[in-house]
PDB file of N, CA and C in Angstrom:
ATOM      1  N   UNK A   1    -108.843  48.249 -82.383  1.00  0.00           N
ATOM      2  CA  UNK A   1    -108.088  47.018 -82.432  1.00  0.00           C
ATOM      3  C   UNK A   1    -109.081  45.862 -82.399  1.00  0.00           C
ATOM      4  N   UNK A   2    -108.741  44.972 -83.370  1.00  0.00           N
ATOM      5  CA  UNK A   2    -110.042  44.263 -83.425  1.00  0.00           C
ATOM      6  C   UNK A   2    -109.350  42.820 -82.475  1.00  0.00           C
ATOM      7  N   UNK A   3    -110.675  42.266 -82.126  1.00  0.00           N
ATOM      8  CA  UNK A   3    -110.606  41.367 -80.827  1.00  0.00           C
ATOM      9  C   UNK A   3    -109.130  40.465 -81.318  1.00  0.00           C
ATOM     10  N   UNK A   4    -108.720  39.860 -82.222  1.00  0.00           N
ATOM     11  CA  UNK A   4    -107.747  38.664 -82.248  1.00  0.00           C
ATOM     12  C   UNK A   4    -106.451  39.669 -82.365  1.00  0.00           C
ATOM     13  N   UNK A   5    -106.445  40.617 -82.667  1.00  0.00           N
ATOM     14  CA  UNK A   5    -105.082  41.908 -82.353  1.00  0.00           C
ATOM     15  C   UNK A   5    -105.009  41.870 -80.764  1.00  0.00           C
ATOM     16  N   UNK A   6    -106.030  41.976 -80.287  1.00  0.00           N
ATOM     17  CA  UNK A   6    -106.137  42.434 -78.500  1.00  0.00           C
ATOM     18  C   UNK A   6    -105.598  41.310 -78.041  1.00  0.00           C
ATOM     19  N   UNK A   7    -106.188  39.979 -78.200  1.00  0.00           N
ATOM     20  CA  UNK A   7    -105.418  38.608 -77.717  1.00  0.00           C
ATOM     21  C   UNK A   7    -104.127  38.437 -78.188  1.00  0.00           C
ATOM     22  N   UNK A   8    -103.651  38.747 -79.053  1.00  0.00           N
ATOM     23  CA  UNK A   8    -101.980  38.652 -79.361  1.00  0.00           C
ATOM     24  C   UNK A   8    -101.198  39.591 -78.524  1.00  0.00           C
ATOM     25  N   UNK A   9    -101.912  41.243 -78.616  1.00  0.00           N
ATOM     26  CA  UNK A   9    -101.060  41.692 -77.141  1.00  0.00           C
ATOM     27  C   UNK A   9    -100.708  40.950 -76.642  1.00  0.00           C
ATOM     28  N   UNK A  10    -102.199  40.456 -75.791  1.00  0.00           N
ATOM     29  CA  UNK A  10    -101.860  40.428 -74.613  1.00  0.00           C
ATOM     30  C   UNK A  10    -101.133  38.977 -74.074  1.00  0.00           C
ATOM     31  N   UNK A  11    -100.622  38.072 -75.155  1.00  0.00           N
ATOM     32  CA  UNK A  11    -100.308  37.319 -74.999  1.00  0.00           C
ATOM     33  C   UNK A  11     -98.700  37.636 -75.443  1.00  0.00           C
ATOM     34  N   UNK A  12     -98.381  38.625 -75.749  1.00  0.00           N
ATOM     35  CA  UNK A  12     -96.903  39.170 -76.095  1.00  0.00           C
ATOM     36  C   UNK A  12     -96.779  39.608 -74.854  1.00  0.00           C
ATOM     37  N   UNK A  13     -97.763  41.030 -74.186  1.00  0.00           N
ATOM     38  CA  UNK A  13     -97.150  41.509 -72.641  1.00  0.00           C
ATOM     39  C   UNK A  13     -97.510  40.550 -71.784  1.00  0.00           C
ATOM     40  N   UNK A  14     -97.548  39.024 -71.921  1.00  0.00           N
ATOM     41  CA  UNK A  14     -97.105  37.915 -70.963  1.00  0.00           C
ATOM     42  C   UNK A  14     -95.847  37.053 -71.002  1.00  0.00           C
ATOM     43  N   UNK A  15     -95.055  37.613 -72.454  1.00  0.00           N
ATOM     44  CA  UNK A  15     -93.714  36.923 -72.805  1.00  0.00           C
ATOM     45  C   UNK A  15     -92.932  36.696 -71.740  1.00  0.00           C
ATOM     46  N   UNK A  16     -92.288  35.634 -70.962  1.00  0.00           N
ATOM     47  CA  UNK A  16     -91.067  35.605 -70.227  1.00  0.00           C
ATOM     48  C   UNK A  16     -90.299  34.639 -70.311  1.00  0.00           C
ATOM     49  N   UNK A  17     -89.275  35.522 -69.956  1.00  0.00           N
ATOM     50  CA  UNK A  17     -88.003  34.287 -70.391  1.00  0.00           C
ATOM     51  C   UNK A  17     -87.605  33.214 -69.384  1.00  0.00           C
ATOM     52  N   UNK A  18     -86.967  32.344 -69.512  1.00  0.00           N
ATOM     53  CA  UNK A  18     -87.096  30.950 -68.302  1.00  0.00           C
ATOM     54  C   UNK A  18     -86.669  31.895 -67.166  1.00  0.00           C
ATOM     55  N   UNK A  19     -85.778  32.603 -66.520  1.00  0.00           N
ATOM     56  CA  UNK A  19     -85.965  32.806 -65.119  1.00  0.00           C
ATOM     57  C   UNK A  19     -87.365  33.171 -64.621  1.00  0.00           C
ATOM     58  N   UNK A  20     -87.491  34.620 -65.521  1.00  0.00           N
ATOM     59  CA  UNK A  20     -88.897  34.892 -65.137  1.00  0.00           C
ATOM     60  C   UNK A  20     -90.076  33.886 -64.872  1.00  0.00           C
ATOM     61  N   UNK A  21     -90.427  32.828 -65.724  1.00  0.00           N
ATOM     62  CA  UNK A  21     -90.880  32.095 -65.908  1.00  0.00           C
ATOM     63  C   UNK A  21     -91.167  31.033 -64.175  1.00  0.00           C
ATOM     64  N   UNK A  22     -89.549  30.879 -63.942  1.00  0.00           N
ATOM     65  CA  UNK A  22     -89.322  30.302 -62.496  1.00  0.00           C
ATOM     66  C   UNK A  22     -89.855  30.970 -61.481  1.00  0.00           C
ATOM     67  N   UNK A  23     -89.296  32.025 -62.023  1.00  0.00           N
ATOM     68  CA  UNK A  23     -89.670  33.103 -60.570  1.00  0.00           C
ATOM     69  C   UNK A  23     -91.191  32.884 -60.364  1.00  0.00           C
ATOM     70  N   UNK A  24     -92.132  33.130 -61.400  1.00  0.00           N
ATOM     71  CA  UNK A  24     -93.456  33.009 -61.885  1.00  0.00           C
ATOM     72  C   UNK A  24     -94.061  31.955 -61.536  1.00  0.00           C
ATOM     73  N   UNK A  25     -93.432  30.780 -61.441  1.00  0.00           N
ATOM     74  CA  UNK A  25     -94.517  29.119 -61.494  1.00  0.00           C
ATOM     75  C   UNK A  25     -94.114  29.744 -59.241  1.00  0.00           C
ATOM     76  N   UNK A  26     -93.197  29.931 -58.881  1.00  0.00           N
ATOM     77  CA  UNK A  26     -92.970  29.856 -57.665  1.00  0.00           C
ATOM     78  C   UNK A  26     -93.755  30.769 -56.764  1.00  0.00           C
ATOM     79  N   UNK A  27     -93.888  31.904 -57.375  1.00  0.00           N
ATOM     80  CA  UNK A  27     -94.834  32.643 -56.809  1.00  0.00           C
ATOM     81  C   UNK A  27     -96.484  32.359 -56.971  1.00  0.00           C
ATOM     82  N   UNK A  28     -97.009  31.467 -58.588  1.00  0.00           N
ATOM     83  CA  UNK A  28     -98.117  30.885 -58.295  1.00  0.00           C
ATOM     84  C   UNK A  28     -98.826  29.977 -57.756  1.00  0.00           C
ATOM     85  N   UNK A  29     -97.427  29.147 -57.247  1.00  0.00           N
ATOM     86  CA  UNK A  29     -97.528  27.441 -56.610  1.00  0.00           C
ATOM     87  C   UNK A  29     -97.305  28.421 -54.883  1.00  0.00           C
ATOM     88  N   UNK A  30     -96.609  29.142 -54.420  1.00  0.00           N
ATOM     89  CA  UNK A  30     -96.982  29.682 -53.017  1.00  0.00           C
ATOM     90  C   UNK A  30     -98.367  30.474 -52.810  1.00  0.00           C
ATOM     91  N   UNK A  31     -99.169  31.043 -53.655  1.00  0.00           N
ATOM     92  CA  UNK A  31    -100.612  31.610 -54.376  1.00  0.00           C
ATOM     93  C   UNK A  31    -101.405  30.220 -53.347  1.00  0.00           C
ATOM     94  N   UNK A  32    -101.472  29.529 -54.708  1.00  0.00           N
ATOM     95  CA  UNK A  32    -102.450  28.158 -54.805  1.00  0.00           C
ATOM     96  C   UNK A  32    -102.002  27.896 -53.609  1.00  0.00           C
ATOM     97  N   UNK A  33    -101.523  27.378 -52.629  1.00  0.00           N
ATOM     98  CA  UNK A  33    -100.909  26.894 -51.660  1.00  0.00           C
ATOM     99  C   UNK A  33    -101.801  27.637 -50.367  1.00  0.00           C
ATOM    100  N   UNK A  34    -101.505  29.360 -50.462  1.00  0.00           N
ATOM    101  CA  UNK A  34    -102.087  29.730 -49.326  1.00  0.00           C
ATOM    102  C   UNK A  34    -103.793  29.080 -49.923  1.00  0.00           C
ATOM    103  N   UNK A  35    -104.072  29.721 -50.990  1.00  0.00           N
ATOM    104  CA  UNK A  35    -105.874  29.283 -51.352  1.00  0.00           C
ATOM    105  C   UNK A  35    -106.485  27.977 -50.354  1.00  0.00           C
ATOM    106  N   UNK A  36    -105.367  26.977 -50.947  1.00  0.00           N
ATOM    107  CA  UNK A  36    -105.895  25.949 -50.255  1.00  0.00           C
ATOM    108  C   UNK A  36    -105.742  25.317 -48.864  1.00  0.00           C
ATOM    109  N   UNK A  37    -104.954  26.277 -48.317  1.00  0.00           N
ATOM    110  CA  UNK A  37    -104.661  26.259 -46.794  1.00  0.00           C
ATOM    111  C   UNK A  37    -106.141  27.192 -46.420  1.00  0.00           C
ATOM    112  N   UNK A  38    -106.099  28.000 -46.575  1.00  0.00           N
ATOM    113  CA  UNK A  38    -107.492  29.318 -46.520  1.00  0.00           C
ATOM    114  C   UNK A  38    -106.491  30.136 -46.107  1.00  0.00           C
ATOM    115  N   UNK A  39    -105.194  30.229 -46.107  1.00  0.00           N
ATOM    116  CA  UNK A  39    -104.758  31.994 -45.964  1.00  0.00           C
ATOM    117  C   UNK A  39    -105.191  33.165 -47.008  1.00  0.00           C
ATOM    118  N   UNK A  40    -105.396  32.736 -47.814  1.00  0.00           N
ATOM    119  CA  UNK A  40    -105.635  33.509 -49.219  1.00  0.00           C
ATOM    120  C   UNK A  40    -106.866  32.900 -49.674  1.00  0.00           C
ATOM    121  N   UNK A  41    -107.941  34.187 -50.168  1.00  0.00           N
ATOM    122  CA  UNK A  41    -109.117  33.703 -50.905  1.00  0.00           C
ATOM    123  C   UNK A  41    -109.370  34.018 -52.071  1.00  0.00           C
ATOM    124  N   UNK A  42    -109.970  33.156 -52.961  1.00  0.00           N
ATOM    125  CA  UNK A  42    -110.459  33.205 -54.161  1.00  0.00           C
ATOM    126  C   UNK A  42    -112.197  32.729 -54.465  1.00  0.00           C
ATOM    127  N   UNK A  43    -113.122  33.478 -54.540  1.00  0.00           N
ATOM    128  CA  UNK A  43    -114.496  33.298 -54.848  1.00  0.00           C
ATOM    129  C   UNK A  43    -115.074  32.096 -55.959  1.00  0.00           C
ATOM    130  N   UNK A  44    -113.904  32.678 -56.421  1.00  0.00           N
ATOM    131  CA  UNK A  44    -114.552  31.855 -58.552  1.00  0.00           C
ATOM    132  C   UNK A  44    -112.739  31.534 -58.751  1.00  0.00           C
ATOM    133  N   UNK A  45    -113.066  30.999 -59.736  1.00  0.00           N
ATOM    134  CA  UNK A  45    -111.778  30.511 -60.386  1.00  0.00           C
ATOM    135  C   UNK A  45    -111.639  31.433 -61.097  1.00  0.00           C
ATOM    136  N   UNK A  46    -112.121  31.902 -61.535  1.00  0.00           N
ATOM    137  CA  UNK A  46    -111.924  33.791 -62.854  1.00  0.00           C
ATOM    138  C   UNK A  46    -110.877  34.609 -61.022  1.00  0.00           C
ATOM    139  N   UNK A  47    -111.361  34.478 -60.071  1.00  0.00           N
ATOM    140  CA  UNK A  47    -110.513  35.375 -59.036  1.00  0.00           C
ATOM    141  C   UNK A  47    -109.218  35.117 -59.512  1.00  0.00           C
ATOM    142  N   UNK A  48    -109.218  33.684 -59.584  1.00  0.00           N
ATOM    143  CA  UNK A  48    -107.753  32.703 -59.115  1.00  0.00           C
ATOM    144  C   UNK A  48    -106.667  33.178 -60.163  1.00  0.00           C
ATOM    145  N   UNK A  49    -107.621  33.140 -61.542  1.00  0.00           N
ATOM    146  CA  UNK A  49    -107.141  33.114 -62.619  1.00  0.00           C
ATOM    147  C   UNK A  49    -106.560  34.676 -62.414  1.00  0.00           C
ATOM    148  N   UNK A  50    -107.630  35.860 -61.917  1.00  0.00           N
ATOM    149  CA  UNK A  50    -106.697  37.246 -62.358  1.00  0.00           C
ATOM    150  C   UNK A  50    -105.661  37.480 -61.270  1.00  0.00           C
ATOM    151  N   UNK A  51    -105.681  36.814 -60.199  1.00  0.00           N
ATOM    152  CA  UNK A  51    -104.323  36.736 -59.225  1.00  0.00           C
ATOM    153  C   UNK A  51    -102.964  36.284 -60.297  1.00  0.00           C
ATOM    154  N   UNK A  52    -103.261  35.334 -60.497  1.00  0.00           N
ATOM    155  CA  UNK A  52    -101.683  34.254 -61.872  1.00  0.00           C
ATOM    156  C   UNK A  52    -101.816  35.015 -62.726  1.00  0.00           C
ATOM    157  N   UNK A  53    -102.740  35.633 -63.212  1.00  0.00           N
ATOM    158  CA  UNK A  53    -102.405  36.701 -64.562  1.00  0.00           C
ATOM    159  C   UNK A  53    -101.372  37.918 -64.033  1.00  0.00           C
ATOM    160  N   UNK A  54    -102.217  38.341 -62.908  1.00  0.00           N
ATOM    161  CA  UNK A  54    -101.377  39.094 -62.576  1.00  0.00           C
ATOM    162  C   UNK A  54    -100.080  39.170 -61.943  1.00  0.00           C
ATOM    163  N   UNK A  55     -99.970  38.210 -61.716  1.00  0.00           N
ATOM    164  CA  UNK A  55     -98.102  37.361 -61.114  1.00  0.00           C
ATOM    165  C   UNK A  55     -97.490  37.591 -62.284  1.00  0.00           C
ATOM    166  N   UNK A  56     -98.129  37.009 -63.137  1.00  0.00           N
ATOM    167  CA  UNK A  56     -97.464  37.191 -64.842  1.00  0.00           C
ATOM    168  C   UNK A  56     -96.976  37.788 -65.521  1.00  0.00           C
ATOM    169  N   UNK A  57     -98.082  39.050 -65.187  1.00  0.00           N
ATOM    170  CA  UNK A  57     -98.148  40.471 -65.566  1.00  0.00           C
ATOM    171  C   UNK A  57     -96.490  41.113 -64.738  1.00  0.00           C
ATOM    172  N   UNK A  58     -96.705  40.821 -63.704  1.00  0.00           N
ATOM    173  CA  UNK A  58     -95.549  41.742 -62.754  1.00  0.00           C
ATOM    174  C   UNK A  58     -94.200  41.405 -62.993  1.00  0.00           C
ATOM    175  N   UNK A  59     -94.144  39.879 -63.007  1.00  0.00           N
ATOM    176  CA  UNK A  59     -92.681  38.652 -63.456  1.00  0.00           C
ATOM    177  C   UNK A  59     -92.364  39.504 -65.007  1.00  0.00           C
ATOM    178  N   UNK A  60     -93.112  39.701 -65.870  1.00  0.00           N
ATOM    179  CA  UNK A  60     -92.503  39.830 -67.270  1.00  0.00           C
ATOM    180  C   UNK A  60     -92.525  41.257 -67.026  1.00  0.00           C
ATOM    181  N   UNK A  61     -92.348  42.235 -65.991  1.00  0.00           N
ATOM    182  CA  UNK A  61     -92.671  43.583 -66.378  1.00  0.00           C
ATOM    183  C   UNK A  61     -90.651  43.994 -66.060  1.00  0.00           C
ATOM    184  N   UNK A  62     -90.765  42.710 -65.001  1.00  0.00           N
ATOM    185  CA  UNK A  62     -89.407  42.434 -64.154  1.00  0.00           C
ATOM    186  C   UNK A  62     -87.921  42.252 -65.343  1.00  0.00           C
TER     187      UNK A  62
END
């Protein structure tokens, strides 16, 4: 699969529809929230980023 096939996946198995979507911004805005309290850590912003990917990932699997 050549690289711009792989990015369309994976930008299809991130499709969600507006609830999901809600459910999704709410669970990444309580995320960011602990980060910046320090309940929750993130090293790099690439961390931050595969935490919300993976919110993403789970919301559209929903």
């Amino acid at each position: 699969m050549g690289a711009m096939e792989k990015k369309n996946q994976e930008i299809g198995d991130l499709a969600l529809t507006g609830d999901q979507w809600r459910r999704a911004k709410t669970q990444i805005a309580y995320y960011l929230d602990q980060v910046l309290g320090g309940e929750a850590w993130a090293q790099t912003g690439a961390e931050a980023a595969d935490v919300i990917t993976e919110i993403l990932r789970q919301e559209a699997k929903s």
